[in-house]
Protein backbone atom coordinates (compact mmCIF):
# COMPACT_ATOMS: atom_id res chain seq x y z
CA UNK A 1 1.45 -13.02 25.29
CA UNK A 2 -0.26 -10.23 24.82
CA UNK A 3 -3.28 -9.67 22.73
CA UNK A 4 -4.73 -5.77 23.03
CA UNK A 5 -3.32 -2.22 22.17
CA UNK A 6 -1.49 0.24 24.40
CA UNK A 7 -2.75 3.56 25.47
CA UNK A 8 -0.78 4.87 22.78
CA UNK A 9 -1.38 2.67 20.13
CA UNK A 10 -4.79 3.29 21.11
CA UNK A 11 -4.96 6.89 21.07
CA UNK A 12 -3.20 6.83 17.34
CA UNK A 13 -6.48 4.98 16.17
CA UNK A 14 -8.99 7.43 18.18
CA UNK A 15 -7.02 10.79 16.97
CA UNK A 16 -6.75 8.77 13.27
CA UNK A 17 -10.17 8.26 13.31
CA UNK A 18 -11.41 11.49 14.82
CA UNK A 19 -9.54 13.20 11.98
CA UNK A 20 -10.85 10.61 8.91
CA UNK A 21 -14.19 11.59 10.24
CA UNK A 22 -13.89 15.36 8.52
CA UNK A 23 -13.84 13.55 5.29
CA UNK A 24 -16.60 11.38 5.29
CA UNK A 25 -17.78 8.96 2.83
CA UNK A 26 -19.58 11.56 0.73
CA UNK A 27 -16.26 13.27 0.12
CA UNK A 28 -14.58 9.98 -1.16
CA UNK A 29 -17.75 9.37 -3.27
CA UNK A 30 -17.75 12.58 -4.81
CA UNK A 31 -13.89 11.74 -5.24
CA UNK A 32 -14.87 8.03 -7.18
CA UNK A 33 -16.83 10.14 -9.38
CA UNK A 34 -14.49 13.02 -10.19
CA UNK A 35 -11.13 11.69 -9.80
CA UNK A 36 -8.55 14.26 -8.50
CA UNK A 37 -6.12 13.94 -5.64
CA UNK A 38 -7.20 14.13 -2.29
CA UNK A 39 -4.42 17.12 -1.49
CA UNK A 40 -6.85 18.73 1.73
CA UNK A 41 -6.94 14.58 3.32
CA UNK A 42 -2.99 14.73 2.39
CA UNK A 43 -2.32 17.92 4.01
CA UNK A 44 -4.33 17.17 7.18
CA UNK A 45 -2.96 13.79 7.32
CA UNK A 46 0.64 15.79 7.11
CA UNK A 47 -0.16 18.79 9.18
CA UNK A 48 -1.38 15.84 12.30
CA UNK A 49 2.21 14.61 11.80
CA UNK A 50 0.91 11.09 10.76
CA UNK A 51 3.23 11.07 7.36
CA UNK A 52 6.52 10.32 9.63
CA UNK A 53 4.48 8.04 12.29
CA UNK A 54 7.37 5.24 11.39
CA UNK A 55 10.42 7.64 10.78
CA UNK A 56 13.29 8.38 12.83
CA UNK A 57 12.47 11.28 15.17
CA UNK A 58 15.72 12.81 14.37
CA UNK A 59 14.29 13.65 10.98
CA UNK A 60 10.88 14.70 12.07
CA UNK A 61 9.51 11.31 12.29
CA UNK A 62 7.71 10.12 15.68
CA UNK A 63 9.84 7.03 15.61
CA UNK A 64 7.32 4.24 16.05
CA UNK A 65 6.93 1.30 14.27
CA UNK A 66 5.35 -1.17 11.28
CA UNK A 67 2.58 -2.12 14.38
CA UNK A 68 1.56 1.66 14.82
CA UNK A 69 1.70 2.62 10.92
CA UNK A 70 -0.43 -0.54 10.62
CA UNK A 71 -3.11 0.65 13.10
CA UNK A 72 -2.96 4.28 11.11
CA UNK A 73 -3.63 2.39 7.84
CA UNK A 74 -6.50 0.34 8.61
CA UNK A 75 -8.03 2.91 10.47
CA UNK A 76 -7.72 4.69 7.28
CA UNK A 77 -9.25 2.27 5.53
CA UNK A 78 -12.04 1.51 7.74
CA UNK A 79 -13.30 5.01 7.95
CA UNK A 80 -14.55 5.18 4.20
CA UNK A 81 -11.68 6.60 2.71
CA UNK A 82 -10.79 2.71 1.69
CA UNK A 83 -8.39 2.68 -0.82
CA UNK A 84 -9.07 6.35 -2.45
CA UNK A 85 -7.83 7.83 1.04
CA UNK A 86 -4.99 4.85 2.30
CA UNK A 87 -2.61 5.04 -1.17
CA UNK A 88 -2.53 8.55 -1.35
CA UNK A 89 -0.21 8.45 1.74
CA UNK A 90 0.92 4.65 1.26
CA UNK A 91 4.23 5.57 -0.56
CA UNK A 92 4.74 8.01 2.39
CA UNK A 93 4.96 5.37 4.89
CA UNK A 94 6.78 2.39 3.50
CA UNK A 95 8.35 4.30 0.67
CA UNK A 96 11.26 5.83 2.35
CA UNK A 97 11.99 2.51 4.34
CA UNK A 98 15.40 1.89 2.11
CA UNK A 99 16.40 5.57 2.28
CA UNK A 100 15.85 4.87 6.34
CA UNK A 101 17.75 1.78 5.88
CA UNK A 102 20.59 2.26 3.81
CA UNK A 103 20.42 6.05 3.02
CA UNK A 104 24.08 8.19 4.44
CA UNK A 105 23.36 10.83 6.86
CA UNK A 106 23.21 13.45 4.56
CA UNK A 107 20.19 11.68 2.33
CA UNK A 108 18.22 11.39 5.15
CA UNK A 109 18.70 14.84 6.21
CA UNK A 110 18.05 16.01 2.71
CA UNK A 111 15.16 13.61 1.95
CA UNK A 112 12.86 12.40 4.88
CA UNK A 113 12.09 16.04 6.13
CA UNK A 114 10.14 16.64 2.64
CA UNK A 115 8.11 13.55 3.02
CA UNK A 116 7.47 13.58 6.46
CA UNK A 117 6.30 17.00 6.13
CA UNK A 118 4.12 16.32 2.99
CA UNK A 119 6.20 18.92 1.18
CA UNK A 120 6.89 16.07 -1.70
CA UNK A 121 4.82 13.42 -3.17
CA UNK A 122 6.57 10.39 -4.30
CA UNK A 123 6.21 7.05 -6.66
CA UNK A 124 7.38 3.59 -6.52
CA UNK A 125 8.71 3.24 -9.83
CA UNK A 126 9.55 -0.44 -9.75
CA UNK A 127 6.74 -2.47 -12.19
CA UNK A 128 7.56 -2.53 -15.64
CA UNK A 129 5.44 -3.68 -18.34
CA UNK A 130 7.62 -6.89 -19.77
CA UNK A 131 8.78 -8.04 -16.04
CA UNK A 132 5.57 -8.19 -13.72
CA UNK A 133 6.37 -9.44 -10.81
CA UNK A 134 9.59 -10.69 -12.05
CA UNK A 135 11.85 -7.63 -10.95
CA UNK A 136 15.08 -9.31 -12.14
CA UNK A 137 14.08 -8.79 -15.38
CA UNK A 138 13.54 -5.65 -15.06
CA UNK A 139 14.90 -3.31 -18.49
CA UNK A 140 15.28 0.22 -17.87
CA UNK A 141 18.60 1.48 -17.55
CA UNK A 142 20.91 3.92 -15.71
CA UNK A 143 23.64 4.53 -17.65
CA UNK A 144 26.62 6.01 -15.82
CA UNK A 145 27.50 9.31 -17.11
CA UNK A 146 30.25 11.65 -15.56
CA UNK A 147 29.23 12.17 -11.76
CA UNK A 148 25.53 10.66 -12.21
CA UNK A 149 23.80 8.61 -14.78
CA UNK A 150 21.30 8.78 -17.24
CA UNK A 151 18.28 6.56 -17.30
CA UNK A 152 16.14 4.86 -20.02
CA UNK A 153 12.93 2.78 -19.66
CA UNK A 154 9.41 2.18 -18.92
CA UNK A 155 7.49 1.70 -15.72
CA UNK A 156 3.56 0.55 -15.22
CA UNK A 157 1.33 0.98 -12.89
CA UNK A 158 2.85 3.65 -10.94
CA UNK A 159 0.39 5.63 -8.42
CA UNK A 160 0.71 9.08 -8.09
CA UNK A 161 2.86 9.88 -10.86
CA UNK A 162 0.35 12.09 -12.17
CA UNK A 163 1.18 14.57 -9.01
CA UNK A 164 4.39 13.01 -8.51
CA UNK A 165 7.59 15.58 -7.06
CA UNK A 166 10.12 12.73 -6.29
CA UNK A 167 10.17 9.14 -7.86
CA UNK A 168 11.58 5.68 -5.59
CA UNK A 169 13.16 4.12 -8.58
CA UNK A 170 14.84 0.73 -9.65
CA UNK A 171 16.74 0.12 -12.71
CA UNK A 172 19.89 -1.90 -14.06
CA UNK A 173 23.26 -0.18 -13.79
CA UNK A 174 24.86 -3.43 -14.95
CA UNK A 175 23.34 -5.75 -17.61
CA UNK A 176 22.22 -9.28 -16.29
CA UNK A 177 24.76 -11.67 -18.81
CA UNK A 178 27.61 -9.78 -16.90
CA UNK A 179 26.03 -10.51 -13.41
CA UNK A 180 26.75 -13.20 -11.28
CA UNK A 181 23.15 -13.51 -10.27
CA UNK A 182 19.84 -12.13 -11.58
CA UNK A 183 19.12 -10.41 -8.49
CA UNK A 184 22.75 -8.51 -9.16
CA UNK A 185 23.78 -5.43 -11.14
CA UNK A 186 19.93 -3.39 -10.02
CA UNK A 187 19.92 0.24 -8.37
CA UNK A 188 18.02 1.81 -6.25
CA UNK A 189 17.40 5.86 -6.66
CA UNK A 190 15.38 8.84 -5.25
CA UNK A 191 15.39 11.46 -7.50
CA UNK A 192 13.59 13.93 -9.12
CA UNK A 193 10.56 13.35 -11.24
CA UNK A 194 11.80 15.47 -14.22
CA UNK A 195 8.35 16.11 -16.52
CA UNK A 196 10.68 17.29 -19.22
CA UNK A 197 12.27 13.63 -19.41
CA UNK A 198 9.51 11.62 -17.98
CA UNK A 199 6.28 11.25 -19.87
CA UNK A 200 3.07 10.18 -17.90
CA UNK A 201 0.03 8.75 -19.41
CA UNK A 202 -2.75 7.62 -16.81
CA UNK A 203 -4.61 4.71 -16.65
CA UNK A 204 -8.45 4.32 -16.36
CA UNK A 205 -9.21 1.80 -14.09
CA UNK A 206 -11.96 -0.16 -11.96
CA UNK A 207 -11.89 2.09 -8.86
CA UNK A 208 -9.61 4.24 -6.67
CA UNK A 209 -10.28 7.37 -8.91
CA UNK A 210 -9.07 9.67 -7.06
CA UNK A 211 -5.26 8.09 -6.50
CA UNK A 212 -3.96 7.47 -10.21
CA UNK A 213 -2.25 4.40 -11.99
CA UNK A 214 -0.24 5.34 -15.03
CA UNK A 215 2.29 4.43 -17.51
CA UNK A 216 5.60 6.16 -17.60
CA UNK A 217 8.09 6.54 -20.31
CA UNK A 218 11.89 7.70 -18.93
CA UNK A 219 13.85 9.33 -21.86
CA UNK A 220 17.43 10.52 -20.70
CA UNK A 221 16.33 11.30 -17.64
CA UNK A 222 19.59 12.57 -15.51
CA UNK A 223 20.00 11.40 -12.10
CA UNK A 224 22.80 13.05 -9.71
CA UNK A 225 25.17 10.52 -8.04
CA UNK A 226 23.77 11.71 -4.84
CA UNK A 227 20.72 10.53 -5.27
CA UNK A 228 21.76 6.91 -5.66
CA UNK A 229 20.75 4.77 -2.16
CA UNK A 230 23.36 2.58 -1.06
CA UNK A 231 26.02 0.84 -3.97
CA UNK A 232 25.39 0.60 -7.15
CA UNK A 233 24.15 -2.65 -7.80
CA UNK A 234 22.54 -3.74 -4.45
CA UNK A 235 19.55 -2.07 -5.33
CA UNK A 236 17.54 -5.52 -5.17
CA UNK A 237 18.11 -6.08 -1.93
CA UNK A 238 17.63 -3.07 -0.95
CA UNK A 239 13.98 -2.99 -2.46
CA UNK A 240 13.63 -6.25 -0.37
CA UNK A 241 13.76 -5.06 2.60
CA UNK A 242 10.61 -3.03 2.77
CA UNK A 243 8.42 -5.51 1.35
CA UNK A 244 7.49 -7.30 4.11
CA UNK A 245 6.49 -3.89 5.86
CA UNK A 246 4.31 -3.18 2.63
CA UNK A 247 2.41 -6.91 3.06
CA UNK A 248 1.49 -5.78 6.14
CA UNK A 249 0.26 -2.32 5.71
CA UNK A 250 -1.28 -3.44 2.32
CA UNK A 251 -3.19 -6.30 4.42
CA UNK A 252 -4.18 -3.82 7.58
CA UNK A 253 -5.89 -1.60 4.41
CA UNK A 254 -7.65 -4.61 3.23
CA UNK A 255 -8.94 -5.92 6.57
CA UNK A 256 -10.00 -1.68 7.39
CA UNK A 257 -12.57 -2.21 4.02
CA UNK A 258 -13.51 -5.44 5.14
CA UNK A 259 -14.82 -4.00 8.36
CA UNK A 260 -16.61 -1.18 6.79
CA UNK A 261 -18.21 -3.28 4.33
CA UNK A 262 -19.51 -5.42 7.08
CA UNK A 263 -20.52 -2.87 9.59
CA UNK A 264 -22.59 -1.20 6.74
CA UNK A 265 -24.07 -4.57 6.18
CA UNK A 266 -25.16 -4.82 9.76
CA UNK A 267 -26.44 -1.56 9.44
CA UNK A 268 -28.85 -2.01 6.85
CA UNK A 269 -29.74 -5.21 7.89
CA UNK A 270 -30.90 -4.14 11.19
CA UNK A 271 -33.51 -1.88 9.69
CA UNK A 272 -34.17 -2.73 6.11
CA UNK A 273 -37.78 -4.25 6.60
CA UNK A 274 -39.32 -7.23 4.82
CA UNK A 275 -41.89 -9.41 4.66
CA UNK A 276 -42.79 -7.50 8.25
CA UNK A 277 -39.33 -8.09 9.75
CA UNK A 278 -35.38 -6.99 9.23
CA UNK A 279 -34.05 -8.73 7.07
CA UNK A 280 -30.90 -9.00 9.77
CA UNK A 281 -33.49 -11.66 12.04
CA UNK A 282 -33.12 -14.04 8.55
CA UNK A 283 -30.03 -16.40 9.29
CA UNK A 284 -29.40 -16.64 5.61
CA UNK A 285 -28.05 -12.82 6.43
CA UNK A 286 -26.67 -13.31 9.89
CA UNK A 287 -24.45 -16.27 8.62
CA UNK A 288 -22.88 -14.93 5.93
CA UNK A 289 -21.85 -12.01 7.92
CA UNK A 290 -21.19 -13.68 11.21
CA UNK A 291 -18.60 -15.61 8.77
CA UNK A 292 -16.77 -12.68 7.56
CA UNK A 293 -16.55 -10.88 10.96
CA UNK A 294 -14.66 -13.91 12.64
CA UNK A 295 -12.57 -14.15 9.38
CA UNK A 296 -11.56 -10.85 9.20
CA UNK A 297 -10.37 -10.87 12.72
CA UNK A 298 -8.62 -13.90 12.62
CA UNK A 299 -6.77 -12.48 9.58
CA UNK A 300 -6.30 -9.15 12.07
CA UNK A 301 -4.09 -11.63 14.24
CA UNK A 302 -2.16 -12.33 11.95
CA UNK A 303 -1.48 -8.54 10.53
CA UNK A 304 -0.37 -7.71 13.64
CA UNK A 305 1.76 -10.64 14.72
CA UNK A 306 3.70 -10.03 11.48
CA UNK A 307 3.84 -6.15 12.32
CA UNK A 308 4.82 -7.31 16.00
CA UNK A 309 7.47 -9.28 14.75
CA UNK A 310 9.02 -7.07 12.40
CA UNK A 311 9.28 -4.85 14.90
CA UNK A 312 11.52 -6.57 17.47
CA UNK A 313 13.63 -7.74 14.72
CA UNK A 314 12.49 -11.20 13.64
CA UNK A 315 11.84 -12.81 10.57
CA UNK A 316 8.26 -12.69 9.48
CA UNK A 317 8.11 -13.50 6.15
CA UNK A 318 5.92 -16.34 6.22
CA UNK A 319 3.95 -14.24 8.21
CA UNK A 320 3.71 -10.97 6.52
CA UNK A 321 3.04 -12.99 3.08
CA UNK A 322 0.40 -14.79 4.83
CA UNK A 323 -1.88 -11.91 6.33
CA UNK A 324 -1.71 -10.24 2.57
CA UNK A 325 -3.18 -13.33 0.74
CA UNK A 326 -5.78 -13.80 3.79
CA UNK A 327 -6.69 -9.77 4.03
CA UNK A 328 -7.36 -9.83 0.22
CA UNK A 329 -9.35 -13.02 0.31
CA UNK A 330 -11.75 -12.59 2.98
CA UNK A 331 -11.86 -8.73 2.85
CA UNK A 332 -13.27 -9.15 -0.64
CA UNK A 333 -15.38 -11.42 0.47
CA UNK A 334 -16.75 -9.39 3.02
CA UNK A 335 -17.57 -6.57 0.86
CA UNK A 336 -18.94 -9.54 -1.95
CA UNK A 337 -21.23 -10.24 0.80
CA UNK A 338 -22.15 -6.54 2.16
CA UNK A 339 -23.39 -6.21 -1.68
CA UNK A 340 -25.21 -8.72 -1.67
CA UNK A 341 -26.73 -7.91 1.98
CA UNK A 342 -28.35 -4.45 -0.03
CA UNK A 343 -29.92 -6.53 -2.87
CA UNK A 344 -30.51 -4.18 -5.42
CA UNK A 345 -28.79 -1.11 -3.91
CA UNK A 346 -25.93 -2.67 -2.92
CA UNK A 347 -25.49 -1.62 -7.02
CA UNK A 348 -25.52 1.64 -6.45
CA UNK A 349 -23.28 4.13 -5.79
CA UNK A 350 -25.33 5.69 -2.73
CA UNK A 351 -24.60 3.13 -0.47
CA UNK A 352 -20.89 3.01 -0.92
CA UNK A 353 -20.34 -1.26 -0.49
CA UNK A 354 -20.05 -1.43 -4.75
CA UNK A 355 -17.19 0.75 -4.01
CA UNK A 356 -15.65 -0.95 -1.18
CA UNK A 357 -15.57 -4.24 -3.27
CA UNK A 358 -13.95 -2.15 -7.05
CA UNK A 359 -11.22 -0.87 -4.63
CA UNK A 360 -10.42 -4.14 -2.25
CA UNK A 361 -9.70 -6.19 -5.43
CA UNK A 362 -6.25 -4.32 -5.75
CA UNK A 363 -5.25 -5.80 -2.21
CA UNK A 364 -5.75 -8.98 -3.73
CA UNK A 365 -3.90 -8.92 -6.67
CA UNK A 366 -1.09 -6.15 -5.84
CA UNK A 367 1.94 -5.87 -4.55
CA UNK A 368 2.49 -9.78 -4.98
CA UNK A 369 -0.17 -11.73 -6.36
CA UNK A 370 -1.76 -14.57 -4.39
CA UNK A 371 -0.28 -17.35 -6.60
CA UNK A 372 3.15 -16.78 -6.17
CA UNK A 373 2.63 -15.96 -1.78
CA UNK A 374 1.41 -20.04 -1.60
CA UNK A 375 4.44 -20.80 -4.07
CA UNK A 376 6.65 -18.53 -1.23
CA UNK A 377 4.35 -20.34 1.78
CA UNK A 378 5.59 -23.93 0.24
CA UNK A 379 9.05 -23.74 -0.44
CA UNK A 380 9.72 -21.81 2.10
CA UNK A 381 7.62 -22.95 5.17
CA UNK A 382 6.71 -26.06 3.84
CA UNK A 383 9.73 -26.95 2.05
CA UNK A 384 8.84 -28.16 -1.02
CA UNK A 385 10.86 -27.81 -4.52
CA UNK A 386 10.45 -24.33 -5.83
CA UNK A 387 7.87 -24.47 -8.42
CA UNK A 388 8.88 -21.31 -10.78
């Protein structure tokens, strides 16, 4: 059992970090206030190679795994660029997973280069507005027409579509009375994000500025056969696959904001004077803080055993489930805390912990909310009835 990083899983944070450090926390500040892709952080993080850090080599990739991606992504996090800085090349790294997966040869050689490269920017166009999390009920539709299909529907909170080259989409091919099971008759597609079919309309939001949430409307939208991953109808399980990956990477980001949050904390602390002395000597500081810095890294453990074991092939959904709920728990409580640790300028703007806590409440309530990972935890570690 082994409990540190290799020399190379080491050196990925150090170079990760070395190169978050050009875009320090007064860039993704002035990026909370503005709004506006961060394309010069997306084209560094490209140019460095870091896009492909979990794709096949063959492609361009450099063929590591979940763990490694997962120490990029935290590292991310942690540096300042929180969430602002860690979606705008999410997609990038888990997004391709079912074109990795299940793609033919000539997908992957026609797709991955682009996004490894940073060439394209993609969205997951998966969440609709009458399904939530309940995918099989998903209603936009891809009609088969001649060699392709044409599709029809509505998608919500979709990042990036506002700057958006290539979409990740799901949709029903076969409608659900003439399915065998919910989960049948879905498909999975990469295709192009066609402006002249697809209508985008942002949404303002708490935090993460800079990385946009919209609504999208898909009006005949024609999709090639060739851009179809896998068989028709599959498409659910195909999604499936990759979402343990996301847990993970989603709960590495989390734990990065936790960290910076706290280490700010300590910071000011240590030399905010009062009464005579730092306020960091008062244990009605030190606790609170002490607290979250053994939490987070217990919920580290547990990141990384997931990542760990999905990368030597074993099942880890318990596991992957279980470091999301915990990273989105006790990172916001971290930065709840780092707030609080500033007193009145925690508030502001200038000290960055208000924005650390806006943007770590979407790692608690996205991809999979909280509730339904302990419904998954008790049916299926516990084994209790299924409660939904």
């Amino acid at each position: 059992m082994q409990f540190g990083f290799s020399e190379q899983q080491q050196a990925i944070r150090d170079s990760v970090a070395k190169l978050c450090a050009r875009f320090d926390e007064s860039y993704w500040l002035k990026k909370d206030k503005e709004g506006g892709f961060p394309d010069d952080f997306y084209a560094a993080m490209a140019e460095a190679g870091w896009l492909g850090i979990a794709m096949p080599e063959e492609y361009g990739g450099a063929g590591l795994g979940v763990t490694e991606a997962t120490i990029m992504m935290q590292t991310v996090a942690q540096s300042g660029a929180a969430l602002q800085g860690a979606s705008a090349i999410h997609l990038n790294i888990f997004g391709p997973n079912p074109v990795v997966v299940f793609g033919t040869e000539e997908q992957k050689k026609r797709i991955l280069p682009d996004i490894i490269g940073g060439k394209v920017k993609g969205c997951f166009a998966v969440t609709e507005p009458n399904a939530g999390l309940n995918t099989t009920s998903l209603e936009t539709r891809a009609e088969r027409d001649g060699n392709g299909y044409v599709v029809h529907g509505k998608k919500v909170f979709i990042s990036t579509a506002q700057v958006a080259d290539k979409m990740l989409l799901i949709a029903r091919t076969t409608p659900r009375e003439q399915c065998r099971r919910a989960t049948d008759g879905l498909s999975l597609f990469y295709t192009d994000f066609d402006r002249s079919r697809i209508e985008v309309r942002e949404i303002d939001k708490m935090g993460r500025k800079a990385v946009d949430t919209n609504q999208v409307f898909i009006d005949g939208l024609k999709v090639p056969l060739e851009d179809r991953i896998g068989e028709e109808g599959k498409g659910f399980r195909y999604l499936l696959h990759g979402l343990n990956p996301e847990r993970i990477l989603v709960a590495a980001e989390a734990i990065g904001i936790g960290r910076a949050a706290l280490n700010r904390a300590a910071q000011y602390a240590k030399e905010r004077i009062v009464f005579g002395r730092p306020i960091g000597q008062n244990q009605a500081i030190q606790h609170p803080l002490a607290e979250s810095w053994m939490k987070l890294e217990a919920t580290d453990l547990m990141c990384f055993k997931a990542a760990w074991l999905y990368d030597n092939g074993q099942e880890c959904g318990a596991e992957a489930n279980a470091a999301k709920y915990l990273a989105g728990e006790v990172a916001f409580e971290a930065c709840q805390r780092a707030v609080m640790t500033h007193g009145g300028y925690g508030y502001t703007k200038e000290f960055h912990v208000e924005r650390f806590l806006r943007e770590v409440m979407i790692a608690r309530i996205a991809p999979v909310s909280p509730q339904l990972i302990l419904c998954y935890i008790a049916e299926k570690v516990l084994g209790l009835p299924k409660s939904y």
